[in-house]
N, C-alpha and C. Protein backbone atom coordinates (compact mmCIF):
# COMPACT_ATOMS: atom_id res chain seq x y z
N UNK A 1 53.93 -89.12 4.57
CA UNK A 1 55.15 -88.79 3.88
C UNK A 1 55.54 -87.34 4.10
N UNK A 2 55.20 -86.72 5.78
CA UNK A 2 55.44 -85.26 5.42
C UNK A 2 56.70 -84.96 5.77
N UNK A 3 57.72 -86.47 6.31
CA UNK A 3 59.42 -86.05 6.02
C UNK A 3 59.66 -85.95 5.04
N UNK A 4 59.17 -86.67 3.98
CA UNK A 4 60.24 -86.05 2.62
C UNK A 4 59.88 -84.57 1.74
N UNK A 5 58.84 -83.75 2.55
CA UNK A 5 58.19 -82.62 1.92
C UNK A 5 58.58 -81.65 2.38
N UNK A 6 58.88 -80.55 1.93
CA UNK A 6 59.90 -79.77 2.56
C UNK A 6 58.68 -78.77 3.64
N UNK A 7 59.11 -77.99 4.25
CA UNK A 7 58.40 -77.02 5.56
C UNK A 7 57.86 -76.11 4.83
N UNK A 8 56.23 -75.80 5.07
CA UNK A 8 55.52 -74.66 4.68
C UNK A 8 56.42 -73.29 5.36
N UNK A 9 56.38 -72.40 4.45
CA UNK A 9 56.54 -71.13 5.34
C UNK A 9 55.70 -70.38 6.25
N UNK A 10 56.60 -69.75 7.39
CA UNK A 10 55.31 -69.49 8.24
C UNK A 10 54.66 -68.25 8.10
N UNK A 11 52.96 -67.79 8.69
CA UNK A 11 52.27 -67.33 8.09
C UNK A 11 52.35 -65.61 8.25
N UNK A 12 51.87 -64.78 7.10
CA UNK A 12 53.19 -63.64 7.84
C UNK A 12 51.98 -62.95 8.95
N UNK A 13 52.55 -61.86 9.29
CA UNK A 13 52.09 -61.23 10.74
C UNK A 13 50.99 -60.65 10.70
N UNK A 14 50.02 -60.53 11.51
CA UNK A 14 48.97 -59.85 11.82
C UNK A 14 49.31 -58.59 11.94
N UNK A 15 48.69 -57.82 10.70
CA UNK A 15 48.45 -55.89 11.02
C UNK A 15 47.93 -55.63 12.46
N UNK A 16 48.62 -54.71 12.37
CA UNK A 16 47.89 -54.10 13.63
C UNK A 16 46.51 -53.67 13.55
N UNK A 17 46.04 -53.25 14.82
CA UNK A 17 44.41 -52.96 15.09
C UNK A 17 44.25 -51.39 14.65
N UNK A 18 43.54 -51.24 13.87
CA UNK A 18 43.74 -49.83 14.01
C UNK A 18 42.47 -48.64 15.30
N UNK A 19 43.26 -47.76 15.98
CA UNK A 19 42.22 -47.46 16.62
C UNK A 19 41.26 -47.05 16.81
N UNK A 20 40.13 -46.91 17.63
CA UNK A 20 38.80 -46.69 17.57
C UNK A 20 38.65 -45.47 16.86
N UNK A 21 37.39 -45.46 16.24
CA UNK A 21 36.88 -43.90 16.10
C UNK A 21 36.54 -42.94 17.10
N UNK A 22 36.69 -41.78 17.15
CA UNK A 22 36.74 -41.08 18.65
C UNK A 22 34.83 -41.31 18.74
N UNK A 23 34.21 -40.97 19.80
CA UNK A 23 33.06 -40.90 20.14
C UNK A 23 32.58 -39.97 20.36
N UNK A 24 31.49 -39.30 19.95
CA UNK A 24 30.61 -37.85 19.57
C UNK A 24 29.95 -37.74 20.68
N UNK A 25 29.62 -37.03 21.35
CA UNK A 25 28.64 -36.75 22.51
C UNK A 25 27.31 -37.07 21.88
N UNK A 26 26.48 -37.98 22.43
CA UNK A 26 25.15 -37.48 21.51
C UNK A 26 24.13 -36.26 22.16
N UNK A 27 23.70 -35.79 21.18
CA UNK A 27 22.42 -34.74 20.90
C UNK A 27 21.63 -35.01 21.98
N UNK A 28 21.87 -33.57 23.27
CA UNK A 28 21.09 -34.21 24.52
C UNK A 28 19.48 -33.87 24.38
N UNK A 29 18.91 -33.11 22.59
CA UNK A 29 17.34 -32.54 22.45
C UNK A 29 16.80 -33.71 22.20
N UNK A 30 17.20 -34.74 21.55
CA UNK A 30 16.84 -35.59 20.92
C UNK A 30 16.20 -36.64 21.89
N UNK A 31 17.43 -36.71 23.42
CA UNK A 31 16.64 -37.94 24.13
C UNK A 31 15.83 -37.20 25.16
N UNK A 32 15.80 -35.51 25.23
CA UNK A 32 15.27 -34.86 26.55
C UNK A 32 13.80 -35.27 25.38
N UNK A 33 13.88 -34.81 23.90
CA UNK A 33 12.44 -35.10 23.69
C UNK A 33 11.97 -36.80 23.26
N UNK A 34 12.36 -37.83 23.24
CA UNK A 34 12.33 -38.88 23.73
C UNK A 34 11.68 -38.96 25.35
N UNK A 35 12.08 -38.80 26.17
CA UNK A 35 11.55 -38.81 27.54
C UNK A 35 10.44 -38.44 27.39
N UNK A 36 10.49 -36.82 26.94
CA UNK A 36 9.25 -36.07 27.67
C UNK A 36 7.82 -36.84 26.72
N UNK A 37 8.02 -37.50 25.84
CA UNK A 37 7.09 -38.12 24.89
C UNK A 37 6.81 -39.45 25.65
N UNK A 38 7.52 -40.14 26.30
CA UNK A 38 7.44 -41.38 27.22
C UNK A 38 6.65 -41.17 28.08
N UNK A 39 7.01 -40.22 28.68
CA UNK A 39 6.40 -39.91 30.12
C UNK A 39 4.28 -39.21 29.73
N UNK A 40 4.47 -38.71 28.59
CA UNK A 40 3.14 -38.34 28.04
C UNK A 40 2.14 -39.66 27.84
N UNK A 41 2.90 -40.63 27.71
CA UNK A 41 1.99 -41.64 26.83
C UNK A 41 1.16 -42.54 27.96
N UNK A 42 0.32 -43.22 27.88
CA UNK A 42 -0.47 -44.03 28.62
C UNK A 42 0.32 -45.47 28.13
N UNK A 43 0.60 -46.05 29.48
CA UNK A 43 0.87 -47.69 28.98
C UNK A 43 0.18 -48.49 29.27
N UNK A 44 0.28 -49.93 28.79
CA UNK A 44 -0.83 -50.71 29.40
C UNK A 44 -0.66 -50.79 30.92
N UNK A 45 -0.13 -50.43 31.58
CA UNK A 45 -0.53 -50.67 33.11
C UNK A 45 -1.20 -49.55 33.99
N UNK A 46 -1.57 -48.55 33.37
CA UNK A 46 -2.36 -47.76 33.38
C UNK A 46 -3.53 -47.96 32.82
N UNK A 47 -3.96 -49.08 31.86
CA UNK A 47 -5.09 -49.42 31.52
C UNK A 47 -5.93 -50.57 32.72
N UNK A 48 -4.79 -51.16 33.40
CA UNK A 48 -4.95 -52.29 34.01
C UNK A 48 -6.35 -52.06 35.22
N UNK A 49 -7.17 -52.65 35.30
CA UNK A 49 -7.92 -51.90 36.20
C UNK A 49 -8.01 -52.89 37.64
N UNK A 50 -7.42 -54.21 37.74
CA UNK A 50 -7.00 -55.20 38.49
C UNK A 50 -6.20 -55.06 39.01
N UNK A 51 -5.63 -55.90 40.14
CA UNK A 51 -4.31 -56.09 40.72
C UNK A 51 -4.05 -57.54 40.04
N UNK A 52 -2.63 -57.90 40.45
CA UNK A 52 -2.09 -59.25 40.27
C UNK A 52 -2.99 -60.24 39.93
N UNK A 53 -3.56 -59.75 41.52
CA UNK A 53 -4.60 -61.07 42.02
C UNK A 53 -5.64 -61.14 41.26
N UNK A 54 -6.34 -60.27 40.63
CA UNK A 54 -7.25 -60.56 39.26
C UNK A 54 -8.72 -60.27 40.55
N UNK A 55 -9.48 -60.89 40.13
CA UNK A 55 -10.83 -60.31 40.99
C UNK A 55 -10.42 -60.86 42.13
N UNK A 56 -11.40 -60.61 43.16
CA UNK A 56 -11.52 -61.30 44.41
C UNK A 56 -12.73 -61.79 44.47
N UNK A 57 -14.04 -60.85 43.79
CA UNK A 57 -15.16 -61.60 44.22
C UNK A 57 -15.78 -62.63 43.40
N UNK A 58 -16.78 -63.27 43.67
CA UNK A 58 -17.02 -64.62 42.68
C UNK A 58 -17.85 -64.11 41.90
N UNK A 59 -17.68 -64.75 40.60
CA UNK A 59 -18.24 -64.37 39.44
C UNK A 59 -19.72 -64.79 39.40
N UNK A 60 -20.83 -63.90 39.00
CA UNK A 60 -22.16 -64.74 38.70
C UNK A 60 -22.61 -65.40 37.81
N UNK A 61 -22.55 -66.63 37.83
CA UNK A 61 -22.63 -67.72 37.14
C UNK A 61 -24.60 -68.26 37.58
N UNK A 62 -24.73 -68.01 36.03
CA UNK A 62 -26.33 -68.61 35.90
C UNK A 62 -26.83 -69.21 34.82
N UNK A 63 -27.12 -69.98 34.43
CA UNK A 63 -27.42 -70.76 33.15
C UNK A 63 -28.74 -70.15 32.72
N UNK A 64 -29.08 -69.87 31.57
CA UNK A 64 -30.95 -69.47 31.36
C UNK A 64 -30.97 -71.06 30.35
N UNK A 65 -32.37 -71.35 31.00
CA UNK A 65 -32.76 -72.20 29.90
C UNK A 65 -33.43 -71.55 28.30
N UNK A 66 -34.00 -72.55 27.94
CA UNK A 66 -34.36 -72.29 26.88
C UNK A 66 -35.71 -71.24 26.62
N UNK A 67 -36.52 -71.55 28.20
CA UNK A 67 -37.67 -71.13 28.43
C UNK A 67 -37.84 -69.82 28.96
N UNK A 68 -36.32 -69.30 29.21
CA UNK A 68 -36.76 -68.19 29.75
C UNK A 68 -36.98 -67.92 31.32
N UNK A 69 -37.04 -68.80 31.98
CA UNK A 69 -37.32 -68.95 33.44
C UNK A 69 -36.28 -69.43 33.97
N UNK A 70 -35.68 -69.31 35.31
CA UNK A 70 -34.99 -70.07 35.95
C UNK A 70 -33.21 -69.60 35.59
């Protein structure tokens, strides 16, 4: 029945955008001491004492019995 209902009005206008905030240079002490603290630190791949490939030589594998021998 939306012929016999009369027309919504249409919706009013979108405000404008308002513009950005300008952008601050940042504080170049802050990331020079950031770095120099990075570059100090040990990471784990400096712990790594392997390559990729993990060992190469074969592991010694020996069972002891119970007795002590063998």
């Amino acid at each position: 029945m939306s012929f016999l209902s009369s027309k919504t009005p249409p919706p009013p206008p979108i405000p404008p955008v308002p513009p950005p905030a300008p952008i601050k240079a940042p504080d170049t002490s802050v990331e020079d001491a950031v770095r120099a603290d990075v570059k100090r630190r040990k990471g784990r791949t400096s712990t790594i004492a392997t390559s990729g490939m993990g060992l190469t030589t074969e592991a010694e594998v020996s069972k002891t019995s119970l007795l002590g021998s063998q």
